[in-house]
C-alpha atoms as a PDB file:
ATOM      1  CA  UNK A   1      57.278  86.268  90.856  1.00  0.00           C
ATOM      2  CA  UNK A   2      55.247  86.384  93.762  1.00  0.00           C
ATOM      3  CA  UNK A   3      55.883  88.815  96.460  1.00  0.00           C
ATOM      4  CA  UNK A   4      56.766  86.484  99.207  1.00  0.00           C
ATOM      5  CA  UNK A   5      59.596  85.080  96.902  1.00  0.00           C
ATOM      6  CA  UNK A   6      61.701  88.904  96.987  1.00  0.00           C
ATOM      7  CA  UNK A   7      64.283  89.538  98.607  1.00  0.00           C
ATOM      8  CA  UNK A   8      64.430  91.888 102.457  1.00  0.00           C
ATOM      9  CA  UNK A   9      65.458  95.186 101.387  1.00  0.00           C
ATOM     10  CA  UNK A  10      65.494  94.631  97.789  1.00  0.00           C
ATOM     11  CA  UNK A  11      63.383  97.323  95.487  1.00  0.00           C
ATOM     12  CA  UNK A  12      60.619  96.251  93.942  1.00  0.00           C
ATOM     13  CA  UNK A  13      57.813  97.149  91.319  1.00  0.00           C
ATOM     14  CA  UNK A  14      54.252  95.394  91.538  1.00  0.00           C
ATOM     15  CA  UNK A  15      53.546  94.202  87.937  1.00  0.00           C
ATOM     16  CA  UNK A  16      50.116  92.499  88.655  1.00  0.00           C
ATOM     17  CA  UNK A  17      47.627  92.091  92.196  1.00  0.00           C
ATOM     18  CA  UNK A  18      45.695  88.937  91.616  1.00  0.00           C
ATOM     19  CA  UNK A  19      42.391  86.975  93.960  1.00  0.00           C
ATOM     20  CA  UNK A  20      38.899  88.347  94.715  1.00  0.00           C
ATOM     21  CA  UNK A  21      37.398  91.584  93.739  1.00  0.00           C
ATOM     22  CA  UNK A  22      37.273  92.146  97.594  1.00  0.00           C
ATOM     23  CA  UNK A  23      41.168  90.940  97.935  1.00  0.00           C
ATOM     24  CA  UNK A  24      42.365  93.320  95.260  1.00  0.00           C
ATOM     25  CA  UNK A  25      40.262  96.381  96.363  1.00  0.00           C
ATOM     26  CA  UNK A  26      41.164  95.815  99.972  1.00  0.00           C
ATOM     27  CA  UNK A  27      44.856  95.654  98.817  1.00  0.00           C
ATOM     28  CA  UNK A  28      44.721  99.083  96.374  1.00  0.00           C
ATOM     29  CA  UNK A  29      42.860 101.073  99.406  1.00  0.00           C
ATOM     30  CA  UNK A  30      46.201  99.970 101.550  1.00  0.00           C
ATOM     31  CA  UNK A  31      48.039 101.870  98.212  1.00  0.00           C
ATOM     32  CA  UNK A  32      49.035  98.461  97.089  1.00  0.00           C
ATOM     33  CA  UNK A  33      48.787  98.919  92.997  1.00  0.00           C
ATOM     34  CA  UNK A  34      50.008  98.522  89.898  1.00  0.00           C
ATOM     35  CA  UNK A  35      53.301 100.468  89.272  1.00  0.00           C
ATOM     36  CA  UNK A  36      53.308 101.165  93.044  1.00  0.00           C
ATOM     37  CA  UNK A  37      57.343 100.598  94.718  1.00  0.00           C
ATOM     38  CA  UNK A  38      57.229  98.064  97.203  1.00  0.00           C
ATOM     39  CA  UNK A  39      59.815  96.448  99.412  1.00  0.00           C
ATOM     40  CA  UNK A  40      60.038  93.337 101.889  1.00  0.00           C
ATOM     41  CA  UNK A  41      61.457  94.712 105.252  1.00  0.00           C
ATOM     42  CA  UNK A  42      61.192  91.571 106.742  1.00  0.00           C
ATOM     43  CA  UNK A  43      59.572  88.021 106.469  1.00  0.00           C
ATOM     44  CA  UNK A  44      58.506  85.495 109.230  1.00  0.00           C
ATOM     45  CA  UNK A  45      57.130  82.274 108.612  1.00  0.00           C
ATOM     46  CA  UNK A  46      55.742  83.248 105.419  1.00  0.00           C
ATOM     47  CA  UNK A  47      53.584  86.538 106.628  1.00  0.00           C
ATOM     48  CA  UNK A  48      55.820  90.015 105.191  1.00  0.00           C
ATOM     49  CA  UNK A  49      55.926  93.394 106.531  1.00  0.00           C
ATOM     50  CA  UNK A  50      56.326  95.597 103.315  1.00  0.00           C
ATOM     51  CA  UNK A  51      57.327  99.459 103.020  1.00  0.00           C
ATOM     52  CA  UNK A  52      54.951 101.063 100.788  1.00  0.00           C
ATOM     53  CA  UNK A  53      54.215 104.380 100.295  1.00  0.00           C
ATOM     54  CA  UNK A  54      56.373 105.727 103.238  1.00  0.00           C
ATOM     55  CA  UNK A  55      54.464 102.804 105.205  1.00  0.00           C
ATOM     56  CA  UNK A  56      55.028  99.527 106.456  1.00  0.00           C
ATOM     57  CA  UNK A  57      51.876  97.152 106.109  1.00  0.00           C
ATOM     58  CA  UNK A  58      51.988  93.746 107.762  1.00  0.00           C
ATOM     59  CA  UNK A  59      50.257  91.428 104.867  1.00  0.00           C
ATOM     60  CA  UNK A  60      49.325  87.274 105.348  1.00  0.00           C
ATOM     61  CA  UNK A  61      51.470  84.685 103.114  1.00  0.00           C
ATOM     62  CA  UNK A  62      47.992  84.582 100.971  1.00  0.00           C
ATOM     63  CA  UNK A  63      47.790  88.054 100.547  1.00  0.00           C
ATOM     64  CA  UNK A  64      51.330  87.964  99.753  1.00  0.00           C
ATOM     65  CA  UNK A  65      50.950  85.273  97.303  1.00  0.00           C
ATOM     66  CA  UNK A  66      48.796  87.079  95.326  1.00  0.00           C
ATOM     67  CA  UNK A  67      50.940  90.415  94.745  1.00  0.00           C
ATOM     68  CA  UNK A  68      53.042  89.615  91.610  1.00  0.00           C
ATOM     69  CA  UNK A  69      55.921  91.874  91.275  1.00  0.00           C
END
């Protein structure tokens, strides 16, 4: 399922990063890859902030729509 479909708070893996050459590499140089623990911490309007890697990252619905987990 797409990442903007998880749950706040809930544990997740990311399974597949779809889009662009330039999407995906943007997306693994912010340390979003495959096998890489990712959570929603919140969700407004469609945009997420996610905890990854001891961060939180502030990604668009599109980018969003494109992280499968």
């Amino acid at each position: 399922m797409p990442l903007t479909m998880a749950k706040a708070g809930e544990d997740n893996r990311i399974k597949k990063i779809g889009g662009k050459p330039e999407v995906r590499k943007f997306l693994e140089n912010l340390g979003f890859v495959n096998g890489a623990q990712i959570a929603v911490v919140s969700e407004n309007a469609g945009n997420v902030i996610v905890k990854i890697k001891e961060s939180r990252v502030a990604i668009s619905r599109e980018m969003a729509m494109k992280i499968m987990v």
